[in-house]
N, C-alpha and C. Protein backbone atom coordinates (compact mmCIF):
# COMPACT_ATOMS: atom_id res chain seq x y z
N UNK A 1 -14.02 -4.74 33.14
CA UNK A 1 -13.50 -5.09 31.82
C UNK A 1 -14.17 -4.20 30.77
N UNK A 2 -13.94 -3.27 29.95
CA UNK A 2 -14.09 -2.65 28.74
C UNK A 2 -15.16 -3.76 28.01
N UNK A 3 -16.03 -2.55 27.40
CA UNK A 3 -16.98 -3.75 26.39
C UNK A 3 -16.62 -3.02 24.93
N UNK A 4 -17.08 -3.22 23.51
CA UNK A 4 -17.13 -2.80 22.70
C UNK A 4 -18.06 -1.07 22.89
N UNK A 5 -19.29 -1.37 24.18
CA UNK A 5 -19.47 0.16 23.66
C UNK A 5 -18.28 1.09 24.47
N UNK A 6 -17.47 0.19 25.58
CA UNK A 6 -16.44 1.69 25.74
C UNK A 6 -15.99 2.30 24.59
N UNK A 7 -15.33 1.31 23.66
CA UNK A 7 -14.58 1.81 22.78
C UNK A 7 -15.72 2.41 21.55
N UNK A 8 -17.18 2.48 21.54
CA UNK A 8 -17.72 2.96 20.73
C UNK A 8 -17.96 4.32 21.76
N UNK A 9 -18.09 4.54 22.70
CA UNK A 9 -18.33 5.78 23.44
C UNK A 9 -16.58 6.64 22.82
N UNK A 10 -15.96 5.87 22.89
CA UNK A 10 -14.43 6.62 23.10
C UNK A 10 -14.03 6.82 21.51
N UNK A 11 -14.42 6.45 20.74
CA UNK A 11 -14.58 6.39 19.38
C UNK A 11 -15.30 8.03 18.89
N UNK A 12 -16.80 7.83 19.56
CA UNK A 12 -17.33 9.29 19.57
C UNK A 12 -16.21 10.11 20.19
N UNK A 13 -15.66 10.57 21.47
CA UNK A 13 -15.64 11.14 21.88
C UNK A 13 -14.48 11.48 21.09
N UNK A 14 -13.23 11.13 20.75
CA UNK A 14 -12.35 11.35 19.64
C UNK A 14 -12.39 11.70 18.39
N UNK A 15 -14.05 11.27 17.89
CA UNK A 15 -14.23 11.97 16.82
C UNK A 15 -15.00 13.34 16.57
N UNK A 16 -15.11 13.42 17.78
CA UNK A 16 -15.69 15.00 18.51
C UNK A 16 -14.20 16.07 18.42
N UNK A 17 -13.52 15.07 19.12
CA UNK A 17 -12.25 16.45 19.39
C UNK A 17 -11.16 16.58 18.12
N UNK A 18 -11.19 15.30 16.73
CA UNK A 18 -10.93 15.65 15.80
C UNK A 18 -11.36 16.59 14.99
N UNK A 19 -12.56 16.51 14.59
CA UNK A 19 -13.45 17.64 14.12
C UNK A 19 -13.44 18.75 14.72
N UNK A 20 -13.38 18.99 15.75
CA UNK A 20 -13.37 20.04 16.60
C UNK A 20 -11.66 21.23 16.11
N UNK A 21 -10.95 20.19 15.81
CA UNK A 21 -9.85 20.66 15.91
C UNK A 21 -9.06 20.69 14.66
N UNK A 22 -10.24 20.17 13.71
CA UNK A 22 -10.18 19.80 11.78
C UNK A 22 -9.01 19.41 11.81
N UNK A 23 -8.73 17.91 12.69
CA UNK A 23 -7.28 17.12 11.81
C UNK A 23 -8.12 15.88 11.85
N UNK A 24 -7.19 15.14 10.90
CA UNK A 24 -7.71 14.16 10.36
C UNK A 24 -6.63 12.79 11.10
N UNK A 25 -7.24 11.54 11.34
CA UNK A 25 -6.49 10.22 11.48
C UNK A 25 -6.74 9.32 10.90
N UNK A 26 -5.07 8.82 10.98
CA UNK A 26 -4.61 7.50 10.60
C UNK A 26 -4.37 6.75 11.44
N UNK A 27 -4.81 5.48 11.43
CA UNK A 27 -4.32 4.03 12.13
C UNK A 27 -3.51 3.12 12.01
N UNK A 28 -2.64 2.53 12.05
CA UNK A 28 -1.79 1.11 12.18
C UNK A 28 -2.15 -0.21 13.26
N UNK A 29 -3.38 -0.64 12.82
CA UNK A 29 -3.34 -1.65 13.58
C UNK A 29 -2.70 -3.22 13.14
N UNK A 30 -2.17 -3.88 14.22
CA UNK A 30 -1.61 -5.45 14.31
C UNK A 30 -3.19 -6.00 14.63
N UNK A 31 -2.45 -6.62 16.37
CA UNK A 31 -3.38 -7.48 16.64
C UNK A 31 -4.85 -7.06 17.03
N UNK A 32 -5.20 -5.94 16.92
CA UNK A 32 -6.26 -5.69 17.06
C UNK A 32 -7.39 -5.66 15.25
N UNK A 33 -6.25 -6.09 14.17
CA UNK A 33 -7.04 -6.24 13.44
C UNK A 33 -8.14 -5.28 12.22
N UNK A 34 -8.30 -3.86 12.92
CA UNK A 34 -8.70 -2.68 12.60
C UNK A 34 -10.05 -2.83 13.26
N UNK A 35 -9.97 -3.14 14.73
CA UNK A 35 -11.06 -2.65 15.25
C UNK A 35 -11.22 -1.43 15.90
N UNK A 36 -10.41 -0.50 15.94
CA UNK A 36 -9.57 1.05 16.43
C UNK A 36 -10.82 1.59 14.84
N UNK A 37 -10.22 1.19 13.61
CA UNK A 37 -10.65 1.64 12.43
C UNK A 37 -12.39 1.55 12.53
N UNK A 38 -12.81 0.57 12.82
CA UNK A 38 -14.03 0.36 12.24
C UNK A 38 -14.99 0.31 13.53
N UNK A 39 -14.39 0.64 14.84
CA UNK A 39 -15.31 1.59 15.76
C UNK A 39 -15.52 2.94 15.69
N UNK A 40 -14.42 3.42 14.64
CA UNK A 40 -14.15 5.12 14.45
C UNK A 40 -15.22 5.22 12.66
N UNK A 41 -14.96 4.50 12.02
CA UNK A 41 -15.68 4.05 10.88
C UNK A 41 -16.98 3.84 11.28
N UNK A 42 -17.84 3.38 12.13
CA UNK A 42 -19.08 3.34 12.61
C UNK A 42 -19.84 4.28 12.83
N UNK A 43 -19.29 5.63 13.63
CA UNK A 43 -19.85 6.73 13.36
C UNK A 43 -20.14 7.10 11.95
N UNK A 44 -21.15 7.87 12.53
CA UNK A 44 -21.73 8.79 10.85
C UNK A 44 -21.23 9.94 10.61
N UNK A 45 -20.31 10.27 9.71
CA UNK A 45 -19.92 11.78 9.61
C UNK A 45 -18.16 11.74 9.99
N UNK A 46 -17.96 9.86 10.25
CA UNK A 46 -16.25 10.03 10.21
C UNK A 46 -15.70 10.06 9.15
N UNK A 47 -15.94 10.23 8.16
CA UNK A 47 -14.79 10.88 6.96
C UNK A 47 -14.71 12.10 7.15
N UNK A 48 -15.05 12.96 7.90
CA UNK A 48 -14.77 14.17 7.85
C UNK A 48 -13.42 13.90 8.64
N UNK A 49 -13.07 12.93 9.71
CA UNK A 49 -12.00 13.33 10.38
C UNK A 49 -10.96 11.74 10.10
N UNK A 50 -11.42 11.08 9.84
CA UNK A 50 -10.85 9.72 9.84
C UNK A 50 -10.10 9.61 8.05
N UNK A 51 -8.85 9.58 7.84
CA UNK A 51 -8.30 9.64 6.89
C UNK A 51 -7.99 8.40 6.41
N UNK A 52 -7.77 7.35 7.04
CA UNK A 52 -7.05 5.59 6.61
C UNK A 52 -7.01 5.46 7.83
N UNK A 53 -6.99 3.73 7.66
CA UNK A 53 -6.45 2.54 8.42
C UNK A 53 -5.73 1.93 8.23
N UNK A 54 -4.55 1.38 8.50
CA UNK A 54 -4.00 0.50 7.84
C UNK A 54 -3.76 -1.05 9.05
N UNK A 55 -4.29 -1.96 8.08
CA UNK A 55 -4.43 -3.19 9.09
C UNK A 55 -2.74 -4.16 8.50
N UNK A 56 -1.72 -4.02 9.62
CA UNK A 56 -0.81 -4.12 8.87
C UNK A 56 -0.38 -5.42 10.30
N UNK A 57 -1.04 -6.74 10.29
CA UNK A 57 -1.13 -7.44 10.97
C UNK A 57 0.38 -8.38 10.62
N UNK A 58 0.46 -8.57 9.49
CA UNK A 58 1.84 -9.66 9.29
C UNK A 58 3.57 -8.35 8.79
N UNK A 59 4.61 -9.53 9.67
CA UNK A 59 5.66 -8.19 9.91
C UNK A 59 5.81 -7.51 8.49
N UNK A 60 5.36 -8.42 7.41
CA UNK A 60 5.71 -7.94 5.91
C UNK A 60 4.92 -6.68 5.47
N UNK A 61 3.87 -7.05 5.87
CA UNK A 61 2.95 -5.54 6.15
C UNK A 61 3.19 -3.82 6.59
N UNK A 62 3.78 -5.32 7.75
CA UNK A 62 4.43 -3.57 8.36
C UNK A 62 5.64 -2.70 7.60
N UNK A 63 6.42 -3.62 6.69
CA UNK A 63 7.60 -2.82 6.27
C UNK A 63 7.00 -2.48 4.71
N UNK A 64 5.72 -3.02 4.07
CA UNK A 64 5.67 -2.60 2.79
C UNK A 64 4.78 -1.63 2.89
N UNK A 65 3.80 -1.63 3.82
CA UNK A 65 2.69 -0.74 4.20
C UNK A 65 3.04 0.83 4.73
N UNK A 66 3.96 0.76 5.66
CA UNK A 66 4.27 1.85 6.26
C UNK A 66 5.42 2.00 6.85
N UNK A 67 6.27 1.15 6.20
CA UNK A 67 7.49 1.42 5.97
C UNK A 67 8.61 0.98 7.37
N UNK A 68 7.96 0.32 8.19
CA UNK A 68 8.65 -0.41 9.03
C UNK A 68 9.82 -1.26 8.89
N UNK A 69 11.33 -0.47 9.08
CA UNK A 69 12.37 -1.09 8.27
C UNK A 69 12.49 -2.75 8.92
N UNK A 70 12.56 -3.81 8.52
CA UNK A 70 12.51 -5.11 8.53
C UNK A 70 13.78 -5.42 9.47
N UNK A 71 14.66 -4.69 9.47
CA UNK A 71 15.81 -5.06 10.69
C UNK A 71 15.50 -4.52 11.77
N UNK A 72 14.79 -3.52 11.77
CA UNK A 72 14.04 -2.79 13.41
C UNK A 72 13.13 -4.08 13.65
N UNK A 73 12.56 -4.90 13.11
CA UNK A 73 11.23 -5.57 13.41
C UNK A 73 12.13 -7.28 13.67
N UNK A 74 13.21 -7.36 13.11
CA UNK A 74 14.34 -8.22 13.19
C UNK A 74 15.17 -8.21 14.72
N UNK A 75 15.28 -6.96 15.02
CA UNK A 75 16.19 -6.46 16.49
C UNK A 75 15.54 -6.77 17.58
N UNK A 76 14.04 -5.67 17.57
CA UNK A 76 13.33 -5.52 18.42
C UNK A 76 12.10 -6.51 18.59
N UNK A 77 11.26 -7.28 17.94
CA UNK A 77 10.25 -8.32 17.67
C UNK A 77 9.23 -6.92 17.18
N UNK A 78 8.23 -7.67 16.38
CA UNK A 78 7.19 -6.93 16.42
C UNK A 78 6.02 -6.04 16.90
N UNK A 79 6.64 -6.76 18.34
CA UNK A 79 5.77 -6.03 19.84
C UNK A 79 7.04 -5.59 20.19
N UNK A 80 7.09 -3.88 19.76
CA UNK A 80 8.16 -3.35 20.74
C UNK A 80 7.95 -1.97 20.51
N UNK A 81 8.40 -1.26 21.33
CA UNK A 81 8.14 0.45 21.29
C UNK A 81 8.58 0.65 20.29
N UNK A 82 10.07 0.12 19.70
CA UNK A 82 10.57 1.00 18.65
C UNK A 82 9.55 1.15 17.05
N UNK A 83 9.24 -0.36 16.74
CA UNK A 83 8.06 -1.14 16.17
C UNK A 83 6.58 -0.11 16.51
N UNK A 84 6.42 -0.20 17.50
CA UNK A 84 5.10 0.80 17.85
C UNK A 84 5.10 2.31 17.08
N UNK A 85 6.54 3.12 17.21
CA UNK A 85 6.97 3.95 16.93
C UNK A 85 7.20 4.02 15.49
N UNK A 86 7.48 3.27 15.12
CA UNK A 86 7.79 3.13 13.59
C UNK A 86 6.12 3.21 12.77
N UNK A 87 5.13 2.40 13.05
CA UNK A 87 4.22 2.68 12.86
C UNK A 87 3.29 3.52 13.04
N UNK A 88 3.05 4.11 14.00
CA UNK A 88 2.52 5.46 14.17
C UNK A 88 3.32 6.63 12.84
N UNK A 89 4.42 6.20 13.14
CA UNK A 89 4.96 7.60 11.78
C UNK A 89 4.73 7.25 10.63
N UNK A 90 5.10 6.16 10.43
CA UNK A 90 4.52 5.40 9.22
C UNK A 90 3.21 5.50 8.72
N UNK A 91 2.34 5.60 9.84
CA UNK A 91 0.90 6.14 9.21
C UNK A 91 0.83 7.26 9.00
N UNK A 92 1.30 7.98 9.59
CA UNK A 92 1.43 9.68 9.10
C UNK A 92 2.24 10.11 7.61
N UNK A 93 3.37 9.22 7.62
CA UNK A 93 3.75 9.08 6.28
C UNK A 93 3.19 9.19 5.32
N UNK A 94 2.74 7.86 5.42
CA UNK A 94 2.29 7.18 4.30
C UNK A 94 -0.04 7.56 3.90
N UNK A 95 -0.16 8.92 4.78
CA UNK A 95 -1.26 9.35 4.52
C UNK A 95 -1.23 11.00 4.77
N UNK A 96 -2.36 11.62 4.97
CA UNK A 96 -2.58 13.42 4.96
C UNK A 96 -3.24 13.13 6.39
N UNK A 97 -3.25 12.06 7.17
CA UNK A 97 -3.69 12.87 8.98
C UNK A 97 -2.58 13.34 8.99
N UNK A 98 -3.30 14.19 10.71
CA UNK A 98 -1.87 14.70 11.01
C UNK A 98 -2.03 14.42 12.82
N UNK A 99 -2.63 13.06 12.64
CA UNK A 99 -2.39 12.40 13.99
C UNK A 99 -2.30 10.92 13.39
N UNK A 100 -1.66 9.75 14.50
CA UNK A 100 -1.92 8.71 14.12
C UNK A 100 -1.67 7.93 15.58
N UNK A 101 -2.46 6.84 15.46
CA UNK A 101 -1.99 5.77 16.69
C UNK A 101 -1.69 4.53 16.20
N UNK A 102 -1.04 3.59 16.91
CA UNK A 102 -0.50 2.58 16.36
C UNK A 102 -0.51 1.43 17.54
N UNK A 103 -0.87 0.12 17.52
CA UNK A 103 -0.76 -0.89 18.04
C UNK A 103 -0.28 -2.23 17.54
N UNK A 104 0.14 -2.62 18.56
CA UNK A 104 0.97 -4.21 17.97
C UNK A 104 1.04 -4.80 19.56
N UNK A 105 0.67 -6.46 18.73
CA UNK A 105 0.76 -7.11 20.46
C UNK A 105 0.57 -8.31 20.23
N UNK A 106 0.47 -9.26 21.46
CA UNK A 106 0.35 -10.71 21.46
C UNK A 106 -1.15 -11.24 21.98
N UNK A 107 -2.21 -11.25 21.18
CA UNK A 107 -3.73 -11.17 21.47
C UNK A 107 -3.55 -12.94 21.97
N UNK A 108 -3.04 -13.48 21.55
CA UNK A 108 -3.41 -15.07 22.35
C UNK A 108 -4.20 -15.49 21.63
N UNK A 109 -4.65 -17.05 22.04
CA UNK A 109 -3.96 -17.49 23.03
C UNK A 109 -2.54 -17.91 22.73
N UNK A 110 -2.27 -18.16 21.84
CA UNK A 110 -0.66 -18.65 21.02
C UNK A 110 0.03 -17.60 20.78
N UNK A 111 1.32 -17.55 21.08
CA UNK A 111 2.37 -16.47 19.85
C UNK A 111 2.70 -15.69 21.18
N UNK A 112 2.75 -16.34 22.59
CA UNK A 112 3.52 -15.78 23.68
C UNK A 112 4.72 -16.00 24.11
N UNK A 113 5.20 -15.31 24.88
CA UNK A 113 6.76 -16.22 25.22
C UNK A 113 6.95 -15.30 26.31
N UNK A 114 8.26 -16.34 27.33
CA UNK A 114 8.66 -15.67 28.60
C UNK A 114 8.66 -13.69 28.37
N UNK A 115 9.83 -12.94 27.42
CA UNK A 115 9.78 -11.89 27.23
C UNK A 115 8.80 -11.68 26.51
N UNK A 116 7.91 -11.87 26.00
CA UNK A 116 6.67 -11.25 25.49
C UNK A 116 5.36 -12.27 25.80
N UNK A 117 4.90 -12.04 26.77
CA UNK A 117 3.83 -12.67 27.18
C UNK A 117 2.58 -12.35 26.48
N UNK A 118 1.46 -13.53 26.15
CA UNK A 118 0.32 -13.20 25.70
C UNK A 118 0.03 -11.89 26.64
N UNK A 119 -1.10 -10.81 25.97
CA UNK A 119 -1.89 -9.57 26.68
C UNK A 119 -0.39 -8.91 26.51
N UNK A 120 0.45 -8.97 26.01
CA UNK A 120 2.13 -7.84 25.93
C UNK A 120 1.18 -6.66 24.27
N UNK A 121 1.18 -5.75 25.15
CA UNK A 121 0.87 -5.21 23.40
C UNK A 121 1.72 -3.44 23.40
N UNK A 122 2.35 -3.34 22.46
CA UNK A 122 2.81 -1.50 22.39
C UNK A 122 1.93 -0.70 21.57
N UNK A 123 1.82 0.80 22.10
CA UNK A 123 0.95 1.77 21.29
C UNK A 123 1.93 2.56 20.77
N UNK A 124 1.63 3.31 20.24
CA UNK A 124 2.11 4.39 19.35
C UNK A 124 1.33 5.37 19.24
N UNK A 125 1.61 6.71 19.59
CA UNK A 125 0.38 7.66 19.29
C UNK A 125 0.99 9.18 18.70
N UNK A 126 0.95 9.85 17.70
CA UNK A 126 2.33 10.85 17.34
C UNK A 126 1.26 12.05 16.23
N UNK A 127 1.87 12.90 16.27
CA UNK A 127 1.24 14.07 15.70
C UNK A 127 2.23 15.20 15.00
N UNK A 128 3.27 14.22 14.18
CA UNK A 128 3.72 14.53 13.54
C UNK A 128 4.81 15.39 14.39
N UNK A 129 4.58 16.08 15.28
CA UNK A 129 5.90 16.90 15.95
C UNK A 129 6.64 16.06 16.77
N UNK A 130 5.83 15.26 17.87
CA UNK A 130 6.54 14.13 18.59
C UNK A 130 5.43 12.75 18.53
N UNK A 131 6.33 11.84 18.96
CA UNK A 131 5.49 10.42 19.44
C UNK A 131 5.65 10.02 20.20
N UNK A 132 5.09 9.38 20.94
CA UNK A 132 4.77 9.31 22.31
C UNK A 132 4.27 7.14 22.26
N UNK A 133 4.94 6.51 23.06
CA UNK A 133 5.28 4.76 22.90
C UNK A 133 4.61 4.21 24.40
N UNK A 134 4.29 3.04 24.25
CA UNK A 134 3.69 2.93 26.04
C UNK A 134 3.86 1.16 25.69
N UNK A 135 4.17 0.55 26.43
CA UNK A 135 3.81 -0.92 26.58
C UNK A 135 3.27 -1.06 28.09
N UNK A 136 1.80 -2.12 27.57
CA UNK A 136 1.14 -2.66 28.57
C UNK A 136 0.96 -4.17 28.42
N UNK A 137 0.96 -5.07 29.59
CA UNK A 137 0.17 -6.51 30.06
C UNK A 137 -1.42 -6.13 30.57
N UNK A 138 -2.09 -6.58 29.21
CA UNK A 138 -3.23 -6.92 29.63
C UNK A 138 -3.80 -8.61 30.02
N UNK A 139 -4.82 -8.85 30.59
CA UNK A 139 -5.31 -9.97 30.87
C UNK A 139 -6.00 -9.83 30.48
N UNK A 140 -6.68 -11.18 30.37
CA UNK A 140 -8.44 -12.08 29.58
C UNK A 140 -8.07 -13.19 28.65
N UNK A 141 -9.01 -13.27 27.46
CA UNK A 141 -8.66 -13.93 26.47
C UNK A 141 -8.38 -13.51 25.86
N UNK A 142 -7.95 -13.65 24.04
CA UNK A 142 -8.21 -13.03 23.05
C UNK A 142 -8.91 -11.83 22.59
N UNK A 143 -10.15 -11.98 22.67
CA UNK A 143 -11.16 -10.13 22.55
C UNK A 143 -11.38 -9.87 23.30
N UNK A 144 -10.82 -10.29 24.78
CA UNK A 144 -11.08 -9.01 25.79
C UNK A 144 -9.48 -8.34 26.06
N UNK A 145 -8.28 -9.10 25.43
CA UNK A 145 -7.02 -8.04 25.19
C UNK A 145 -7.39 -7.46 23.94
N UNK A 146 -7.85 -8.00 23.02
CA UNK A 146 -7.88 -6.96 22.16
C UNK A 146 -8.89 -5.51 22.47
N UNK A 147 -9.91 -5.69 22.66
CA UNK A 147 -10.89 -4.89 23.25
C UNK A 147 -10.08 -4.05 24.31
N UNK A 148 -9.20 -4.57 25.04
CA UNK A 148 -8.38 -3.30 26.24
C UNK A 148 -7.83 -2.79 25.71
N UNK A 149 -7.12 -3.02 24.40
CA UNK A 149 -5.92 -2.57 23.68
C UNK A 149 -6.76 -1.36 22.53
N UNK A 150 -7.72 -1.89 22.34
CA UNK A 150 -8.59 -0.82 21.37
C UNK A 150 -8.82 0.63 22.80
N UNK A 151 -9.39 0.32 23.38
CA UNK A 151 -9.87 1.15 25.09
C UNK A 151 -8.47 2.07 25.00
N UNK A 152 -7.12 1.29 25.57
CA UNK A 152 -6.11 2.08 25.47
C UNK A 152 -5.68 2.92 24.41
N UNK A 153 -6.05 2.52 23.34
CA UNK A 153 -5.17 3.16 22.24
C UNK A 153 -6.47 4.46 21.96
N UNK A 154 -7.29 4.54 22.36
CA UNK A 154 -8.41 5.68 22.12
C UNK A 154 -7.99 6.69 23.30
N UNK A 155 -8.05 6.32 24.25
CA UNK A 155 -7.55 6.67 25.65
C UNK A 155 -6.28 7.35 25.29
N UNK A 156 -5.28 6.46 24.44
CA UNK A 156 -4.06 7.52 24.66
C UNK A 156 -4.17 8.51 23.42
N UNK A 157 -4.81 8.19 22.82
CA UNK A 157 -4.85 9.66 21.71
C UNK A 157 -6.20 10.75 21.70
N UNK A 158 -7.11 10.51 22.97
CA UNK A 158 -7.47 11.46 23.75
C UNK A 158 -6.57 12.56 24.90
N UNK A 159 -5.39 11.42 25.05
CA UNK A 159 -4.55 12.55 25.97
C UNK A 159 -3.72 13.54 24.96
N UNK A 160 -3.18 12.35 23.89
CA UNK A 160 -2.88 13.67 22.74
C UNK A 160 -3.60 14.97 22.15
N UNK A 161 -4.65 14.54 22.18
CA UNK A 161 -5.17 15.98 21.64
C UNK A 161 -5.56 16.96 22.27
N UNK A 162 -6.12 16.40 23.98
CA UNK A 162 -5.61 17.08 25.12
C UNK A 162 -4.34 18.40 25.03
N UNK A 163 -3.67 17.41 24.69
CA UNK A 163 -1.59 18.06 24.67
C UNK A 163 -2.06 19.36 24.11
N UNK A 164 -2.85 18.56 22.43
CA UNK A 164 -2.53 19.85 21.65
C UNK A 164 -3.28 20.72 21.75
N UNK A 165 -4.41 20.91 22.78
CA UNK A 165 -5.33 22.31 22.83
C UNK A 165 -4.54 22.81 24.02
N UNK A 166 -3.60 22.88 24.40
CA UNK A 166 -2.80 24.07 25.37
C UNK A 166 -1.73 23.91 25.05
């Protein structure tokens, strides 16, 4: 199971290959709350690469914050790729990174259902040329999906920047 220092190891290590590569990020977190933000915020020396967070937890958020049109979030529920997708660009939008990741999900224990089961959460991860959507079922409780979901969403925008050095 992921602890908080994975995601503080994976936090460094992303804010190594931002700097490295002088772009800056933005976040969209739901149910994780802005703990993506404020494990990347913990380092010393992340304003050089860390541009905003946006903790855009209620659906109203999502459409005034970063522009998540309210009938996409109406169609699809709030845990959905398209939703995932919408936010990731939306953070890029609505700031000067020129990466962003994005999460939304059902942290539990309440607010599950047959098609969206508690541990249901979507990422978003985009760099302005393309974006890239993933849905996973995690297990545990409450902060240990959120905590996997922080793990994943570092994880997948380590493979992005991967992408972009070849």
């Amino acid at each position: 199971m992921p602890t908080d220092s994975v995601v503080h190891q994976l936090a460094i290590r992303v804010g190594n290959k931002l700097r490295d590569g002088r772009l800056m990020l933005a976040t969209a977190e739901s149910c994780t709350g802005g703990m993506v933000a404020t494990a990347i915020t913990d380092i010393s020396g992340s304003s050089g690469w860390f541009e905003r967070g946006f903790v855009t937890y209620s659906n109203l958020a999502k459409s005034e914050m970063i522009g998540v049109p309210p009938e996409m979030i109406d169609k699809f529920g709030a845990v959905s790729e398209p939703v995932a997708r919408e936010m990731a660009e939306g953070a890029l939008r609505n700031s000067r990174a020129q990466v962003s990741l994005s999460i939304t999900g059902v942290a539990g224990p309440g607010g599950g259902s047959p098609e969206k089961p508690v541990g249901m959460v979507s990422f978003g991860w985009s760099n302005r040329l393309h974006t890239t959507v993933e849905t996973l079922v995690f297990k545990g409780d409450r902060e240990q999906i959120r905590v996997q979901a922080a793990v994943h969403a570092l994880r997948g925008l380590l493979a992005l920047l991967d992408e972009q050095e070849h």
